[in-house]
N, C-alpha and C. Protein backbone atom coordinates (compact mmCIF):
# COMPACT_ATOMS: atom_id res chain seq x y z
N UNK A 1 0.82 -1.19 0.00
CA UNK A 1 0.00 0.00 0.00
C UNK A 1 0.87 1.26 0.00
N UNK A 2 1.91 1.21 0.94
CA UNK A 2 2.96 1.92 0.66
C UNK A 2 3.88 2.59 -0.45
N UNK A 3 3.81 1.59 -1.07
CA UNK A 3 4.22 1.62 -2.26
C UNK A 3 3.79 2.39 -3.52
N UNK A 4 2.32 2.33 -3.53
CA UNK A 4 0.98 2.71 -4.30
C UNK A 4 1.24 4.45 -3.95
N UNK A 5 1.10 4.56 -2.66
CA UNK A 5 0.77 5.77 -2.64
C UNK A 5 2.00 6.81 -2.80
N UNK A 6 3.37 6.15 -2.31
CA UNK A 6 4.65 6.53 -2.97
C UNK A 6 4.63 7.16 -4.62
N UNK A 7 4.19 6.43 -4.86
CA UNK A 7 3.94 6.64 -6.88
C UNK A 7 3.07 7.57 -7.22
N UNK A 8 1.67 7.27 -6.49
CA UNK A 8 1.21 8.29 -6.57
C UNK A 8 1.52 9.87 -6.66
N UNK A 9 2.45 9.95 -5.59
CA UNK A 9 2.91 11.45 -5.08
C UNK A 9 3.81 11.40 -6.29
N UNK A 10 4.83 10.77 -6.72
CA UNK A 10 5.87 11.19 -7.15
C UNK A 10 5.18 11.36 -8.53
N UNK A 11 4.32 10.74 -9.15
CA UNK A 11 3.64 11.11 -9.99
C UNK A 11 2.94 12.15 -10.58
N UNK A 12 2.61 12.81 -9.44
CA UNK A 12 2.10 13.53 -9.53
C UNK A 12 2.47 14.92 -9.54
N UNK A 13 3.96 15.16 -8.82
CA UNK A 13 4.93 15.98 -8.48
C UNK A 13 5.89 15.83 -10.14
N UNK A 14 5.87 14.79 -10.46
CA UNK A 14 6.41 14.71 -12.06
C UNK A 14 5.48 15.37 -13.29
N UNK A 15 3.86 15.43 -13.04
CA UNK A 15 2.60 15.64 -13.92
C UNK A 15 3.15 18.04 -13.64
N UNK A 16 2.89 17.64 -12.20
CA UNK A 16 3.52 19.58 -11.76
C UNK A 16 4.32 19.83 -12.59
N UNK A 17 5.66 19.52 -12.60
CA UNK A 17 6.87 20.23 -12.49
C UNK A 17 6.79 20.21 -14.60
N UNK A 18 6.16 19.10 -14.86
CA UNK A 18 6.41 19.14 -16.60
C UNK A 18 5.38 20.28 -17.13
N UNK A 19 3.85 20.10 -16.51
CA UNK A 19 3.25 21.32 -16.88
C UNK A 19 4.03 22.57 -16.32
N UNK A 20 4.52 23.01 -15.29
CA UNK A 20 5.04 24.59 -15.06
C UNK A 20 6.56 24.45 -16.46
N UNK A 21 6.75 23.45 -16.48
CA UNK A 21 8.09 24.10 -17.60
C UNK A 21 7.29 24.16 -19.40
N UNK A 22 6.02 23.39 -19.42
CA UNK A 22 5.60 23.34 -20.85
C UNK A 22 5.20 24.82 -20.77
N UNK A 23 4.54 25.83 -19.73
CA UNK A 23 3.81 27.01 -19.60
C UNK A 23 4.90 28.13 -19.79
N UNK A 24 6.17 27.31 -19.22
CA UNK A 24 6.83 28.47 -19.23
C UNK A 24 8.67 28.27 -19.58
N UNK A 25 8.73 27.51 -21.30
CA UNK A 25 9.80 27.31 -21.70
C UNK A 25 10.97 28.18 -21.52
N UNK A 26 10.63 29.48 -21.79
CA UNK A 26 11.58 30.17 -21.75
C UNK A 26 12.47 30.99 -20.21
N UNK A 27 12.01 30.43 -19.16
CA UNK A 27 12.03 30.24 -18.31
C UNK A 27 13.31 29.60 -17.97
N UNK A 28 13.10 28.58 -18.18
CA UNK A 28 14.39 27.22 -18.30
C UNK A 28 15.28 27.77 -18.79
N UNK A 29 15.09 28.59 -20.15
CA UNK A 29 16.15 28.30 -21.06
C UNK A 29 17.23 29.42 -20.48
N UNK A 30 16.26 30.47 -19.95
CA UNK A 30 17.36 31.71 -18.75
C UNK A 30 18.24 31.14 -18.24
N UNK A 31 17.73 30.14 -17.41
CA UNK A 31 18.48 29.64 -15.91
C UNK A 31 19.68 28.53 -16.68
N UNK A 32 19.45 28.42 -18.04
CA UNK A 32 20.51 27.09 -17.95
C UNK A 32 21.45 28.01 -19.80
N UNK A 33 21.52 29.10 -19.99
CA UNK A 33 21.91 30.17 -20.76
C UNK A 33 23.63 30.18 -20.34
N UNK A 34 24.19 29.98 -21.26
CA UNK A 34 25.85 30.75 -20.45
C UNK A 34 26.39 31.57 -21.15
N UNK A 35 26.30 32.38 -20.30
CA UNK A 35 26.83 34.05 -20.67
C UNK A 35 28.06 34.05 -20.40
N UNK A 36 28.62 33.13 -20.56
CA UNK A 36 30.40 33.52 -20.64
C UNK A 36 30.97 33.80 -21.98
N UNK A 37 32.46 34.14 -21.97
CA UNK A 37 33.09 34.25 -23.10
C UNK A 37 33.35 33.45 -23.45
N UNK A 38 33.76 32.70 -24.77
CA UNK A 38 33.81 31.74 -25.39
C UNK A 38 35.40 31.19 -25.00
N UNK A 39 35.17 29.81 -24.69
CA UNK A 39 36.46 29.30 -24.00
C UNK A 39 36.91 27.79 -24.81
N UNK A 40 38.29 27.70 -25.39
CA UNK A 40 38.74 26.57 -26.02
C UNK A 40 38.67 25.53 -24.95
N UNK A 41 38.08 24.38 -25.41
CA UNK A 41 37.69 23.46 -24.44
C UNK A 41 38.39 22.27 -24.60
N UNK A 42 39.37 22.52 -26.05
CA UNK A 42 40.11 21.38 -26.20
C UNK A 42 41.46 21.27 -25.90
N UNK A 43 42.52 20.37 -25.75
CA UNK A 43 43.88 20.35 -25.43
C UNK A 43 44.61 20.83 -26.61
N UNK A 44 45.70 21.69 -26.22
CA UNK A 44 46.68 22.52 -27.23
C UNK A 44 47.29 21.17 -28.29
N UNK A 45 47.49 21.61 -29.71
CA UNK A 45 47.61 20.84 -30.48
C UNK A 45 46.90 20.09 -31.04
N UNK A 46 46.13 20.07 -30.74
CA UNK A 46 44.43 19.11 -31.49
C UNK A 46 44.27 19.86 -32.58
N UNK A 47 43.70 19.55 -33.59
CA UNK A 47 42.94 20.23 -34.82
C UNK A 47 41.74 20.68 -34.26
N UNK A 48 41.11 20.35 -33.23
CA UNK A 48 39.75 21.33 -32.50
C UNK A 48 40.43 22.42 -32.01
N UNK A 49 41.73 22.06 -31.27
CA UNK A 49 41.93 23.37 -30.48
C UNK A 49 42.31 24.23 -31.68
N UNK A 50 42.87 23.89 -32.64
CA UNK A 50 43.29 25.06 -33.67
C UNK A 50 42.62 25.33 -34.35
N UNK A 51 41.50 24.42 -34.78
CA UNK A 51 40.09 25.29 -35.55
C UNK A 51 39.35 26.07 -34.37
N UNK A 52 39.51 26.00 -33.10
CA UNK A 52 38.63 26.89 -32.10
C UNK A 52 39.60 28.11 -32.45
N UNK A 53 40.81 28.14 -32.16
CA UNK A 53 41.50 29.11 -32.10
C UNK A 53 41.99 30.03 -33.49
N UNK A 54 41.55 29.16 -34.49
CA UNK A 54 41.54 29.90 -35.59
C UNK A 54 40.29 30.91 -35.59
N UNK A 55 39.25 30.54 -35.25
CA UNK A 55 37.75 30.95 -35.39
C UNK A 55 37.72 32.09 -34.80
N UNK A 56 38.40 31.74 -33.42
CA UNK A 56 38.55 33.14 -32.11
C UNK A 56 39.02 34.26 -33.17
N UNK A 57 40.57 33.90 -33.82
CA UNK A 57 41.65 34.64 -34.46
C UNK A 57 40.59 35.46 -35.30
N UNK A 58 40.00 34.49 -36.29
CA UNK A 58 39.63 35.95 -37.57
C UNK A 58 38.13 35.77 -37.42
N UNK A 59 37.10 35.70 -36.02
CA UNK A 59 35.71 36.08 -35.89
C UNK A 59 35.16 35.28 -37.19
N UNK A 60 35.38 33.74 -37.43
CA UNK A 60 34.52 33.20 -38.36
C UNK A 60 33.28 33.24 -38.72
N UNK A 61 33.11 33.76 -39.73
CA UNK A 61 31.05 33.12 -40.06
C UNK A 61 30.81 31.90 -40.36
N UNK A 62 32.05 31.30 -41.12
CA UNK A 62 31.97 29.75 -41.41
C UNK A 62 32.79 29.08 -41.43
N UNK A 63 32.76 27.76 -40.99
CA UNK A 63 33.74 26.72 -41.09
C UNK A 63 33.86 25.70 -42.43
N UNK A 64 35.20 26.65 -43.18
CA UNK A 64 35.22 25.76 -44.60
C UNK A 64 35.74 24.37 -44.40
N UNK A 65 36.68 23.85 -43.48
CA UNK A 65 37.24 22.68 -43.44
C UNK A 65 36.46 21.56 -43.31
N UNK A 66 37.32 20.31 -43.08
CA UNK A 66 36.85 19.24 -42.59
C UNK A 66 37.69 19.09 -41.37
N UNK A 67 36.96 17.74 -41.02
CA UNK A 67 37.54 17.05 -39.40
C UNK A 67 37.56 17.61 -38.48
N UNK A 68 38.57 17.74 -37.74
CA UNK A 68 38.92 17.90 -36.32
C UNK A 68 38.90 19.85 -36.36
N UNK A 69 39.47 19.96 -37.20
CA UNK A 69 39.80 21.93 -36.89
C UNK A 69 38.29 21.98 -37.65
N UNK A 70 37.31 21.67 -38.40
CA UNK A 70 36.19 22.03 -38.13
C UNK A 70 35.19 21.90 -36.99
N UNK A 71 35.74 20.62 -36.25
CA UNK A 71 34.36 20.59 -35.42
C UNK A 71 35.00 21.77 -34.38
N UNK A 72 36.63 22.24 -34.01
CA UNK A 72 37.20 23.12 -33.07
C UNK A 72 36.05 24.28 -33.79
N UNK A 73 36.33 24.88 -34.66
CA UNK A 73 35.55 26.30 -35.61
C UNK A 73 33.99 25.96 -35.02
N UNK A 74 33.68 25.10 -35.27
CA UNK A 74 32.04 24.90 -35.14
C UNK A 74 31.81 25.14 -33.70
N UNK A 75 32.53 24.41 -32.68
CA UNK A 75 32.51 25.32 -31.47
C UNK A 75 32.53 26.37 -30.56
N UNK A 76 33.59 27.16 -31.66
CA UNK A 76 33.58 28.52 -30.96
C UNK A 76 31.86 29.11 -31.61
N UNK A 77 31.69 28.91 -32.86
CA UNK A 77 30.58 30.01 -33.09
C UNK A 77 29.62 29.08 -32.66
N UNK A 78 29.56 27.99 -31.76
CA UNK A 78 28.16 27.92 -30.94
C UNK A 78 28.63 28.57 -29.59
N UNK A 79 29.65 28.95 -29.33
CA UNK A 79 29.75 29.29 -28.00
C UNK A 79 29.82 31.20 -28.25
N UNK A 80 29.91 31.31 -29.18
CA UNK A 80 29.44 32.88 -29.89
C UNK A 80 28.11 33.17 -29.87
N UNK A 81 27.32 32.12 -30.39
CA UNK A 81 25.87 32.10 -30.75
C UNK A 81 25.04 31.85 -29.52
N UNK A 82 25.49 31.50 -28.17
CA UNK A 82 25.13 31.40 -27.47
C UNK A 82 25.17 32.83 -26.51
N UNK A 83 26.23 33.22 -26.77
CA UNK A 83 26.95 34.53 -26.07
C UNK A 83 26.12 35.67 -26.82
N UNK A 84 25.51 35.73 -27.91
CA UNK A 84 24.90 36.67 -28.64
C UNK A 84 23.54 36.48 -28.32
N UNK A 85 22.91 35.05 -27.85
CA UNK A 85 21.82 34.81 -27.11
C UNK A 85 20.70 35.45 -25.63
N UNK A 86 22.75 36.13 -24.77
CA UNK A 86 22.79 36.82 -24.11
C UNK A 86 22.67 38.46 -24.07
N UNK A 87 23.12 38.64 -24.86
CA UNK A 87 23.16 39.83 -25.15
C UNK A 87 22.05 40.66 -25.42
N UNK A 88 20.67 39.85 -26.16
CA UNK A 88 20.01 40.21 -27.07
C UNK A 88 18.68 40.04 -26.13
């Protein structure tokens, strides 16, 4: 019986918490937003770290390459695009 009514609650506390975030998406998206500056996240010498750090260098709009120094490029301008998220 214990058990039953355990579920119940938590059920029901799960039915709450999904309706207050469906009412109020943008809500969430504040609290979990990062307004920092864009930071190389990869180890020196990688083709990420040097496509991040190329991207930083000349403010990319696009990443012409392939592989590794593209997915680095593709990172900084989501961590740009996120930072401009802030701003705005």
């Amino acid at each position: 019986m214990f058990a039953i009514a355990l579920a119940c609650v938590v059920l029901v506390n799960w039915e709450t918490t999904t309706s207050l975030s469906e009412q109020n998406p943008n809500d969430n998206d504040r609290v979990t937003l990062d307004c920092s500056a864009p930071e190389n996240p990869y180890y020196e010498g990688s083709g990420e770290h040097d496509g991040f750090e190329w991207a930083e260098r000349t403010h990319a709009t696009s990443c012409v390459s392939d592989g590794s120094f593209r997915a680095g490029c593709e990172e900084y301008r989501k961590q740009t695009a996120k930072l401009f998220q802030c701003e705005n």
